[in-house]
C-alpha atoms as a PDB file:
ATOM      1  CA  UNK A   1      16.699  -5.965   5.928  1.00  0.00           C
ATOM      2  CA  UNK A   2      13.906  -7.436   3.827  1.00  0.00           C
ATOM      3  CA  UNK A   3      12.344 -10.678   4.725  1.00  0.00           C
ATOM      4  CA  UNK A   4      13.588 -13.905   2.875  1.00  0.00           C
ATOM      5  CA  UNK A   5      11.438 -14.975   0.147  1.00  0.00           C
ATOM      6  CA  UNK A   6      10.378 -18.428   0.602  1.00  0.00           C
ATOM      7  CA  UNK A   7      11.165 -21.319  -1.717  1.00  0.00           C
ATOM      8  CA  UNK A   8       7.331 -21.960  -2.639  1.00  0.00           C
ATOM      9  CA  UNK A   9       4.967 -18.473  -2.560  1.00  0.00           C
ATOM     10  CA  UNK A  10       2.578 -18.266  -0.407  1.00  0.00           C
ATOM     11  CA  UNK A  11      -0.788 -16.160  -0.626  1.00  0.00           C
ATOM     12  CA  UNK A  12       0.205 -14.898   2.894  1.00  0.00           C
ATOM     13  CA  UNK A  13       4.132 -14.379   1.804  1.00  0.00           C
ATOM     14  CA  UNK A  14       2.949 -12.762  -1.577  1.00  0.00           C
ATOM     15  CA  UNK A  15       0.341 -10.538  -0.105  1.00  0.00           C
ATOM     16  CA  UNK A  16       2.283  -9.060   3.613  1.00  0.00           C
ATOM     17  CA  UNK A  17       6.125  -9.635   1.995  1.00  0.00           C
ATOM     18  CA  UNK A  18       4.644  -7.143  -0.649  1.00  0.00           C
ATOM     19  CA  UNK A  19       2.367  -4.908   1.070  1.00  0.00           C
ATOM     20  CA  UNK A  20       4.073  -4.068   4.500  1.00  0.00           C
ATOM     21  CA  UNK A  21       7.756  -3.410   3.069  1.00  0.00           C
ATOM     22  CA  UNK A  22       6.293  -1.154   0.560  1.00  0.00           C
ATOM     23  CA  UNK A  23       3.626   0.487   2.988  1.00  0.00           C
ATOM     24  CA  UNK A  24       7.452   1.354   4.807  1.00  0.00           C
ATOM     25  CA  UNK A  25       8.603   2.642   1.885  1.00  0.00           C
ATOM     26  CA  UNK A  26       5.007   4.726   1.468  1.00  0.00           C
ATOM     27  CA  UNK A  27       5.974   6.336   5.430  1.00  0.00           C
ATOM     28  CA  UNK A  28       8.984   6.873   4.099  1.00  0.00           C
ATOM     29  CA  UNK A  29       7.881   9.237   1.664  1.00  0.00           C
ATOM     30  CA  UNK A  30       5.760  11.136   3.599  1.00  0.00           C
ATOM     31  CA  UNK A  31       8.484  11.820   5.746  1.00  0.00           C
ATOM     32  CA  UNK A  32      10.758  13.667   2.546  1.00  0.00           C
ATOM     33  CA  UNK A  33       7.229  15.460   2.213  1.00  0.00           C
ATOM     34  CA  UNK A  34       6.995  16.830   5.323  1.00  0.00           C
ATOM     35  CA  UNK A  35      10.669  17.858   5.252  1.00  0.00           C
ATOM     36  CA  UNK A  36       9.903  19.652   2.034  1.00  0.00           C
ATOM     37  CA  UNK A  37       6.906  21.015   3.879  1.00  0.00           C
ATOM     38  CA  UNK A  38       9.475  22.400   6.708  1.00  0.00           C
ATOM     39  CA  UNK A  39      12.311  23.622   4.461  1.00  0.00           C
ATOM     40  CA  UNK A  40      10.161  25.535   1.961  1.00  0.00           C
ATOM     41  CA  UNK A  41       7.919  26.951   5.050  1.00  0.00           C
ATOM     42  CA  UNK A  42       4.268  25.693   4.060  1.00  0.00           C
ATOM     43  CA  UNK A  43       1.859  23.428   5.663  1.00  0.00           C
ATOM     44  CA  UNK A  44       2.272  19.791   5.019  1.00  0.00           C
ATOM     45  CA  UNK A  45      -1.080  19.628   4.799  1.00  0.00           C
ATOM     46  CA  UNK A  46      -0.838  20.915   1.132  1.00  0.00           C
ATOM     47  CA  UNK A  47       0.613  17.844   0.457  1.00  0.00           C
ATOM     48  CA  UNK A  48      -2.165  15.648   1.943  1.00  0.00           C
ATOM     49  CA  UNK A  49      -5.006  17.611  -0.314  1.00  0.00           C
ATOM     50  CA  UNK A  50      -2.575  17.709  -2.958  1.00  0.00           C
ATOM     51  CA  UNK A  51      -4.247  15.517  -6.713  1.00  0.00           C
ATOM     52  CA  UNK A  52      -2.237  14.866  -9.917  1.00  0.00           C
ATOM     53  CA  UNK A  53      -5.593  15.394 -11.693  1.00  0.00           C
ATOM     54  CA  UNK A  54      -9.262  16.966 -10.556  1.00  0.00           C
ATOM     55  CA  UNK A  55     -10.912  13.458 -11.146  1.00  0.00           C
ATOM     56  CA  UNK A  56      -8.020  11.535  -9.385  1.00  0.00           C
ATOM     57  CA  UNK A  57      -8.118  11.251  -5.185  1.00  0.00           C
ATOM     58  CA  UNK A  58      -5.850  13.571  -3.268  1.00  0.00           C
ATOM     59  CA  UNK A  59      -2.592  11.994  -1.731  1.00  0.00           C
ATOM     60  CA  UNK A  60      -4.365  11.694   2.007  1.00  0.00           C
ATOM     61  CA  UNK A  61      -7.164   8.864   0.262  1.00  0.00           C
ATOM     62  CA  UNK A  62      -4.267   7.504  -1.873  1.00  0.00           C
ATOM     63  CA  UNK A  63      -2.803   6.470   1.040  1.00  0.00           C
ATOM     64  CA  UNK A  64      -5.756   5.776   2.993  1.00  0.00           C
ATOM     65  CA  UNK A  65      -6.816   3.429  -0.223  1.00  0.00           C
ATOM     66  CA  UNK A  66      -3.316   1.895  -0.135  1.00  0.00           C
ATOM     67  CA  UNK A  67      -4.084   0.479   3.681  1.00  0.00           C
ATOM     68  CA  UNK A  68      -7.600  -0.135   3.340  1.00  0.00           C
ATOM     69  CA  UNK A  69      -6.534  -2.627   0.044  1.00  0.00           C
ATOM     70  CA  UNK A  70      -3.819  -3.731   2.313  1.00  0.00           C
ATOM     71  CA  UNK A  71      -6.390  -5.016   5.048  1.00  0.00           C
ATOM     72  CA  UNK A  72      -9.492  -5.693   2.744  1.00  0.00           C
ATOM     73  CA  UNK A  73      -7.152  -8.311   0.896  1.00  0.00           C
ATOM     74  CA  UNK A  74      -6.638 -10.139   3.961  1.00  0.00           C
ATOM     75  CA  UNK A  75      -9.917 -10.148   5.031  1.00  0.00           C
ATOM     76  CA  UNK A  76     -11.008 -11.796   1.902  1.00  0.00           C
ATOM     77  CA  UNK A  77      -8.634 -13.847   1.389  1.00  0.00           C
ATOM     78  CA  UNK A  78      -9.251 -15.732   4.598  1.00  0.00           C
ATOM     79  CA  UNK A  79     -13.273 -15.301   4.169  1.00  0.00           C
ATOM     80  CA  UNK A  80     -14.247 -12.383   6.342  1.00  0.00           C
ATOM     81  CA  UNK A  81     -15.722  -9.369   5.572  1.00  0.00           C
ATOM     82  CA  UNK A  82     -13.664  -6.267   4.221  1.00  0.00           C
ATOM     83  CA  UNK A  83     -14.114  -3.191   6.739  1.00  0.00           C
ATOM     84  CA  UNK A  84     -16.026  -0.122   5.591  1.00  0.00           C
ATOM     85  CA  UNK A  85     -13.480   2.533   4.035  1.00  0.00           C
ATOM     86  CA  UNK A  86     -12.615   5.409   6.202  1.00  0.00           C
ATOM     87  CA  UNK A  87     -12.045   8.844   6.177  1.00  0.00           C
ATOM     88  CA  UNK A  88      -7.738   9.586   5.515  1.00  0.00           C
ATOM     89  CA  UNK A  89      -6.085  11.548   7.862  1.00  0.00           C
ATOM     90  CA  UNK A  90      -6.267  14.938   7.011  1.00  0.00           C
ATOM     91  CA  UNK A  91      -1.847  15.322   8.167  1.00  0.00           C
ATOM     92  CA  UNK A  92       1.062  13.888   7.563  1.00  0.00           C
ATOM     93  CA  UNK A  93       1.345  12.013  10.903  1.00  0.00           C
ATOM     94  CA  UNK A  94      -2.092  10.716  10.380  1.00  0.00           C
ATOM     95  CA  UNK A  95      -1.332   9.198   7.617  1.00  0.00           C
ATOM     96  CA  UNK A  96       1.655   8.042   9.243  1.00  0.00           C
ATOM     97  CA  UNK A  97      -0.096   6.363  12.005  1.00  0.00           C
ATOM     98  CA  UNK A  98      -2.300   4.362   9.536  1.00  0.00           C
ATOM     99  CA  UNK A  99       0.578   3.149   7.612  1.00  0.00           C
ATOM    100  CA  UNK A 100       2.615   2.105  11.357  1.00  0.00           C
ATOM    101  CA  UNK A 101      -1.059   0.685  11.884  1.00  0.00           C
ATOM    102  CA  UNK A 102      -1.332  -1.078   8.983  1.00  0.00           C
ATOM    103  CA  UNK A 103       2.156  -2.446   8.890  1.00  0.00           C
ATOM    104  CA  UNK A 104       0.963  -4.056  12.398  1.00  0.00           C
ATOM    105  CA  UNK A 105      -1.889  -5.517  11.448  1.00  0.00           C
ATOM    106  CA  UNK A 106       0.157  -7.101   8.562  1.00  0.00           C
ATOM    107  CA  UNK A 107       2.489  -8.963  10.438  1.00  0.00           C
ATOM    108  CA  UNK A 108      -0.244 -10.396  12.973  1.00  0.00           C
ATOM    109  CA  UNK A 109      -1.399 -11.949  10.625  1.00  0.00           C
ATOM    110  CA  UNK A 110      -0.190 -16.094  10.497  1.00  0.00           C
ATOM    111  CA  UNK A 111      -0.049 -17.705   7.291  1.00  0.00           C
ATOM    112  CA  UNK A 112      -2.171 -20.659   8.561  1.00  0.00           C
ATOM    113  CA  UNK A 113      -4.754 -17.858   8.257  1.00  0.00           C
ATOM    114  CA  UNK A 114      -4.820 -17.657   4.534  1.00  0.00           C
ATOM    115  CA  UNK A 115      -5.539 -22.127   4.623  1.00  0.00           C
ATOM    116  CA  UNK A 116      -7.752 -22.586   1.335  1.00  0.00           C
ATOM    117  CA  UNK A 117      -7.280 -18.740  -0.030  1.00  0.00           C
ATOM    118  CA  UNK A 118      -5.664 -19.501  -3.425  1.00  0.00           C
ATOM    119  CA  UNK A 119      -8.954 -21.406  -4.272  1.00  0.00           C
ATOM    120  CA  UNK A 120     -11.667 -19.553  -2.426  1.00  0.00           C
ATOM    121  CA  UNK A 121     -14.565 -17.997  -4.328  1.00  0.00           C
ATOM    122  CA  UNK A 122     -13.898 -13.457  -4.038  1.00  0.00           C
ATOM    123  CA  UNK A 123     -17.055 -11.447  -4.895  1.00  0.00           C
ATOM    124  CA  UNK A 124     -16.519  -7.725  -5.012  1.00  0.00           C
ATOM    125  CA  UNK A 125     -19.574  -5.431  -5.267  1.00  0.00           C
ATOM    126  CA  UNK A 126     -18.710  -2.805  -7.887  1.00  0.00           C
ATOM    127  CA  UNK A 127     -20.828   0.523  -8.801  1.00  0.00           C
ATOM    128  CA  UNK A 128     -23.305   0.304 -11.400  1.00  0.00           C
ATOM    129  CA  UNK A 129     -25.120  -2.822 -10.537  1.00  0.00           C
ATOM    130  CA  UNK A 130     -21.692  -4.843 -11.224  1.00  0.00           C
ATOM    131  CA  UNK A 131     -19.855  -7.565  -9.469  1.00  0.00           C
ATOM    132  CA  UNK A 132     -16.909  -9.090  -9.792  1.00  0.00           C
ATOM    133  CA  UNK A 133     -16.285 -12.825  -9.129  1.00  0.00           C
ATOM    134  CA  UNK A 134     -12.672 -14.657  -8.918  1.00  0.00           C
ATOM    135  CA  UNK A 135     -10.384 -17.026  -7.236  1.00  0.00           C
ATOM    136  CA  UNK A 136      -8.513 -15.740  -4.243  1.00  0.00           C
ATOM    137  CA  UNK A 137      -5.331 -16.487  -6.300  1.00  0.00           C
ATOM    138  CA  UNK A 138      -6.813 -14.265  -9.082  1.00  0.00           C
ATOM    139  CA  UNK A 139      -7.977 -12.074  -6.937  1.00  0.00           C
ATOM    140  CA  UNK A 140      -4.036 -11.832  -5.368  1.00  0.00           C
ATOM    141  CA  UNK A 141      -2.716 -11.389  -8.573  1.00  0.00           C
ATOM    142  CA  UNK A 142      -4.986  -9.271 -10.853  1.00  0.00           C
ATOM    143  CA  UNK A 143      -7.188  -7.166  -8.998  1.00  0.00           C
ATOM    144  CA  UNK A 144      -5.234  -6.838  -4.902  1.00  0.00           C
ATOM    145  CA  UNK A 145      -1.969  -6.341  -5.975  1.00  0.00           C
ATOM    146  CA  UNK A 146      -2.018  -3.779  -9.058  1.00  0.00           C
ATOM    147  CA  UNK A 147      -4.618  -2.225  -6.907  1.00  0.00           C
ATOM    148  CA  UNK A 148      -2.353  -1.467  -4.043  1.00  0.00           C
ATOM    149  CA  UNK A 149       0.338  -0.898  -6.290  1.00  0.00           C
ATOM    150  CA  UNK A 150      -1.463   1.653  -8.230  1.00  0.00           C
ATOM    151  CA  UNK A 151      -2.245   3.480  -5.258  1.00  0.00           C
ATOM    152  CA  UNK A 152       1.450   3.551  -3.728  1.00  0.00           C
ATOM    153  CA  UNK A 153       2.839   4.522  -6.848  1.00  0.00           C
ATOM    154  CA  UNK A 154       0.098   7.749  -7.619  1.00  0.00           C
ATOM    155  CA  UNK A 155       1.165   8.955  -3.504  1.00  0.00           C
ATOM    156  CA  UNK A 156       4.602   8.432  -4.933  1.00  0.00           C
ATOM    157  CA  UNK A 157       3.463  10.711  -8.163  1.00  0.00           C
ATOM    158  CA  UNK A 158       1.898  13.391  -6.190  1.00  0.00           C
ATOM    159  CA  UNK A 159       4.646  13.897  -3.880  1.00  0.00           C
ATOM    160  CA  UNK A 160       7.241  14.011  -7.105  1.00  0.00           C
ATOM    161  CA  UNK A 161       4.836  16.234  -9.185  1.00  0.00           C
ATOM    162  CA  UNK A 162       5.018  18.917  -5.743  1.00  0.00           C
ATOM    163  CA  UNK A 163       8.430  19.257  -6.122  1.00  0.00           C
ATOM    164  CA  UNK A 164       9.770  16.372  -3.242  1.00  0.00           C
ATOM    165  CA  UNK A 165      12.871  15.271  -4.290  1.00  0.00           C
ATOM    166  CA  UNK A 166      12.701  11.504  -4.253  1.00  0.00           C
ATOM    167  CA  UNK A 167      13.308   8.561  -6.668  1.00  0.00           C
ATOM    168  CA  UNK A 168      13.067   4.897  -7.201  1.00  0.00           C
ATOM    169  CA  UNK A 169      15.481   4.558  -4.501  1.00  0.00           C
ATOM    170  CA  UNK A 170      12.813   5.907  -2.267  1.00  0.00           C
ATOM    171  CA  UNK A 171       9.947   4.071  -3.678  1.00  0.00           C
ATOM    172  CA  UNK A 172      11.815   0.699  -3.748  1.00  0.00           C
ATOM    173  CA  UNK A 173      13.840   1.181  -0.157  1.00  0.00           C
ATOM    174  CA  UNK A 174      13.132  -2.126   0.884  1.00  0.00           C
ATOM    175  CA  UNK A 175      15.142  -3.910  -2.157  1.00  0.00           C
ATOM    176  CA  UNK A 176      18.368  -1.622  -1.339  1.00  0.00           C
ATOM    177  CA  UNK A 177      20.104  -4.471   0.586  1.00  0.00           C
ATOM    178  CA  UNK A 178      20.045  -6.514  -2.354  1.00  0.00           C
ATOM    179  CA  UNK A 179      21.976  -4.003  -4.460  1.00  0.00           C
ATOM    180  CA  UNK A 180      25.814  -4.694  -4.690  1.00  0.00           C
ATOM    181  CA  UNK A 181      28.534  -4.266  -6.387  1.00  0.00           C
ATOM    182  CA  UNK A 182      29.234  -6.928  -8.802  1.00  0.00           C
ATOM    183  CA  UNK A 183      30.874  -9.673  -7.629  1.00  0.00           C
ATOM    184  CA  UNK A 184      30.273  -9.450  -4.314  1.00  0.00           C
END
């Protein structure tokens, strides 16, 4: 069962009540990939190098992108540095260990942490000489969370697109025990 939203959103209840529930639902998926992987006879692994398009990353860095946002967010939000991005697992239960990982870290992490984050200044170097400069409440809304969104959702595409038979359902598991029959 999900957590319970608060009355007043918090940086910290926007940022792990979103990421770590949906990082769940991510492991989730992975796991009807790897049963497709068993049942059909291949190497999972196909799955992990598997892109929706040349230029696009393959479903291990999608994943590895989703964490690494997951983490990097926090880290800016409450002023530290964002870790260097790492190589993704190159199997299934790799990328399954830095989801569990991940999901961990999130919910270390106390809210007092995040004191001052809707308000603090976020630089992010870009490529090409760029930068870009925000709010941490900006930062939240329009660059961390479509991010990791973007990410979760294109693992979710590549998985669909190879034939693994999953749906919203699977993508939104964490909402499912607050779908009931009317008038319940």
């Amino acid at each position: 069962m999900s957590a319970p939203i608060p009355a007043s959103l918090s940086i910290h209840s926007l940022l792990i009540g979103t990421c770590a529930p949906m990082l769940g639902n991510l492991s989730g998926l992975l796991d009807k990939g790897a049963q497709l992987a068993q049942t059909k006879g291949f190497d999972p692994a196909v799955l992990v190098g598997a892109h929706l398009a040349p230029d696009m990353f393959a479903l291990g860095r999608q994943v590895q992108v989703a964490c690494e946002l997951a983490r990097n967010s926090v880290a800016r939000l409450t002023g530290q540095a964002p870790a260097p991005a790492q190589e993704p697992g190159q199997t299934v239960e790799e990328l399954k260990g830095t989801i569990a990982a991940t999901i961990d870290y999130l919910h270390g992490i106390a809210a007092a942490t995040f004191e001052g984050a809707d308000t603090r200044d976020i630089e992010i170097q870009l490529p090409n000489d760029r930068v870009a400069r925000m709010t941490g409440a900006r930062y939240l809304r329009d660059w961390a969370l479509p991010h990791f969104y973007f990410h979760v959702v294109t693992a979710y595409d590549i998985l669909r697109h190879n034939g693994v038979e999953i749906g919203k359902p699977n993508y939104m598991a964490h909402i499912a025990d607050a779908i009931q029959p009317r008038g319940q």
